[in-house]
Protein backbone atom coordinates (compact mmCIF):
# COMPACT_ATOMS: atom_id res chain seq x y z
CA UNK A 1 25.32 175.10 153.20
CA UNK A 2 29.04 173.47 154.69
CA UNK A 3 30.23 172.68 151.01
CA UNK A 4 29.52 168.82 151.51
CA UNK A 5 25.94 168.83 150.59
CA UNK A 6 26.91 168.81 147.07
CA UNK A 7 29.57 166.07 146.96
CA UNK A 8 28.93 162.50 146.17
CA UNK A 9 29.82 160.03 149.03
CA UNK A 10 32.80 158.93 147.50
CA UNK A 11 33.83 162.58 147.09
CA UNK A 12 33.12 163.35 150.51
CA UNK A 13 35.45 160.69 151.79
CA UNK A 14 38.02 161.43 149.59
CA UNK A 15 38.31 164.96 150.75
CA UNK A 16 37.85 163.63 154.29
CA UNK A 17 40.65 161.30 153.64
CA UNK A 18 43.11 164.42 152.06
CA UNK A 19 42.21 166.36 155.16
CA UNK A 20 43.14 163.72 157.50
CA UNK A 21 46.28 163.09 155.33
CA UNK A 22 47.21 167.10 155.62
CA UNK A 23 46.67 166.67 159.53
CA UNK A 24 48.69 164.06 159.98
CA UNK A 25 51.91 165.03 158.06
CA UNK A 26 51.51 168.28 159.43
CA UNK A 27 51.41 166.68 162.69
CA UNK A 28 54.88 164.20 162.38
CA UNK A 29 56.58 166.99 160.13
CA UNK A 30 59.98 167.47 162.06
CA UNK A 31 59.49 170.72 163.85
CA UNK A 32 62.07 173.39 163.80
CA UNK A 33 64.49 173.72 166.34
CA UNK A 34 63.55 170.36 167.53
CA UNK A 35 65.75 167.87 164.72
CA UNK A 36 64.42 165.60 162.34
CA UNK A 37 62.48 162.16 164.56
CA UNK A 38 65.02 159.82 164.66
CA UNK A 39 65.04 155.97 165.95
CA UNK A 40 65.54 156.23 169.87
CA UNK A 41 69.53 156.23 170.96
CA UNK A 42 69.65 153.51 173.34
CA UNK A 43 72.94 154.90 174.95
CA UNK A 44 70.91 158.18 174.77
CA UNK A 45 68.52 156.60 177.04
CA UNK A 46 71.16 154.93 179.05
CA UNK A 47 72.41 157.93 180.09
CA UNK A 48 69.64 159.86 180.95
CA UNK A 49 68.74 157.19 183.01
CA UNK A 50 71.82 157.03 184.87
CA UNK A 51 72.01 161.10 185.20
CA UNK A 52 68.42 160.81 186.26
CA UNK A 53 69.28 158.09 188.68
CA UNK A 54 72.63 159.47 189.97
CA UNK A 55 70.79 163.14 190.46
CA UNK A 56 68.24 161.27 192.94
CA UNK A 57 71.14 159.53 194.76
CA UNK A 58 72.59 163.21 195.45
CA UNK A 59 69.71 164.93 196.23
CA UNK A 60 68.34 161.94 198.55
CA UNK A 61 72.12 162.18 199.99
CA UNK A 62 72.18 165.50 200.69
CA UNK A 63 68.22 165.64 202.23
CA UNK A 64 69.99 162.70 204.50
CA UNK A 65 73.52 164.91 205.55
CA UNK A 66 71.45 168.50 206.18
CA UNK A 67 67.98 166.98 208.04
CA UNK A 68 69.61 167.59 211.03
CA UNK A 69 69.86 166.09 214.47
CA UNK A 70 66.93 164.33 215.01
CA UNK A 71 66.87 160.63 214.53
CA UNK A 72 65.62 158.91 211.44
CA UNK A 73 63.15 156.30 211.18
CA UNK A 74 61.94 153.91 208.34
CA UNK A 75 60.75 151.05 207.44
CA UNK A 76 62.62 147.93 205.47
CA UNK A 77 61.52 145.67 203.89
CA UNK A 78 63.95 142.19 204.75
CA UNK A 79 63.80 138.98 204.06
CA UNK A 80 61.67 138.54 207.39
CA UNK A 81 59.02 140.87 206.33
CA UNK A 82 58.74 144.65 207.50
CA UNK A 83 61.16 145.81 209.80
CA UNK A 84 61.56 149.38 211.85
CA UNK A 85 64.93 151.07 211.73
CA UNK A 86 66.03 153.88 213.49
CA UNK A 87 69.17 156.06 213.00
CA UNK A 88 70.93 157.99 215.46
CA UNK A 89 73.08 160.45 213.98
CA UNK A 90 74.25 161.45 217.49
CA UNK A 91 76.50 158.69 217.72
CA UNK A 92 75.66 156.55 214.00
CA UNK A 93 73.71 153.75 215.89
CA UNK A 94 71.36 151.98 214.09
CA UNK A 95 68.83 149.56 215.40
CA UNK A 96 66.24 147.44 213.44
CA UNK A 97 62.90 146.48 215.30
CA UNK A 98 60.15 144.34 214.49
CA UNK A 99 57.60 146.36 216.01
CA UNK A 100 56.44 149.98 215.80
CA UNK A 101 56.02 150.09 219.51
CA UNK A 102 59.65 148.90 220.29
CA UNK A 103 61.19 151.58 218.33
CA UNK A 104 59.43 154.05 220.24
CA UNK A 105 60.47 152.84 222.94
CA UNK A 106 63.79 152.78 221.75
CA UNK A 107 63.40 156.38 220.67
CA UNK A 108 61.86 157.42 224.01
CA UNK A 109 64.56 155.81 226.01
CA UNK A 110 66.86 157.33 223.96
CA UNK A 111 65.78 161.18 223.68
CA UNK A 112 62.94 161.04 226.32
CA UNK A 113 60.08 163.61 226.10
């Protein structure tokens, strides 16, 4: 027998309900070492946004200073539509195309193969 068999239905759902109730304070009881659930800080947020935001700014400018050499391409999104841009870092040019096939032949004239 599971212990229910014996109860009425009312009985059964009130010791249902008591267990769910034991759950669930269990379950949004403050946890030690992690502070009592507070409202959220919105200058908290704020500023783990900016970190966040400022850490992907440095690590996407230091990815662009150490790659190297070799040119970079992309593509932009302007108020024409999509747009190709390459980068030289030999000399800083940068040249915006509408095409795929005229920057590579703006990166073939430039490096060759």
């Amino acid at each position: 027998m599971n212990g229910h068999s014996d109860l009425s239905p009312q009985a059964k759902l009130a010791q249902n309900r008591a267990n769910l109730e034991q759950l669930w304070s269990a379950a949004v009881a403050p946890q030690p070492g992690l502070g009592v659930p507070t409202k959220a800080d919105p200058k908290k947020d704020y500023r783990r946004s900016m970190a966040a935001l400022i850490t992907r700014w440095r690590l996407g400018l230091l990815a662009w200073l150490t790659a190297g050499d070799s040119p970079k391409v992309r593509q932009r999104l302007t108020p024409q539509g999509w747009r190709w841009q390459g980068f030289d870092p030999w000399d800083g040019q940068c040249q915006t195309f509408e095409t795929e096939a005229e920057l590579r032949a703006w990166l073939e004239a430039r490096y060759g193969r």
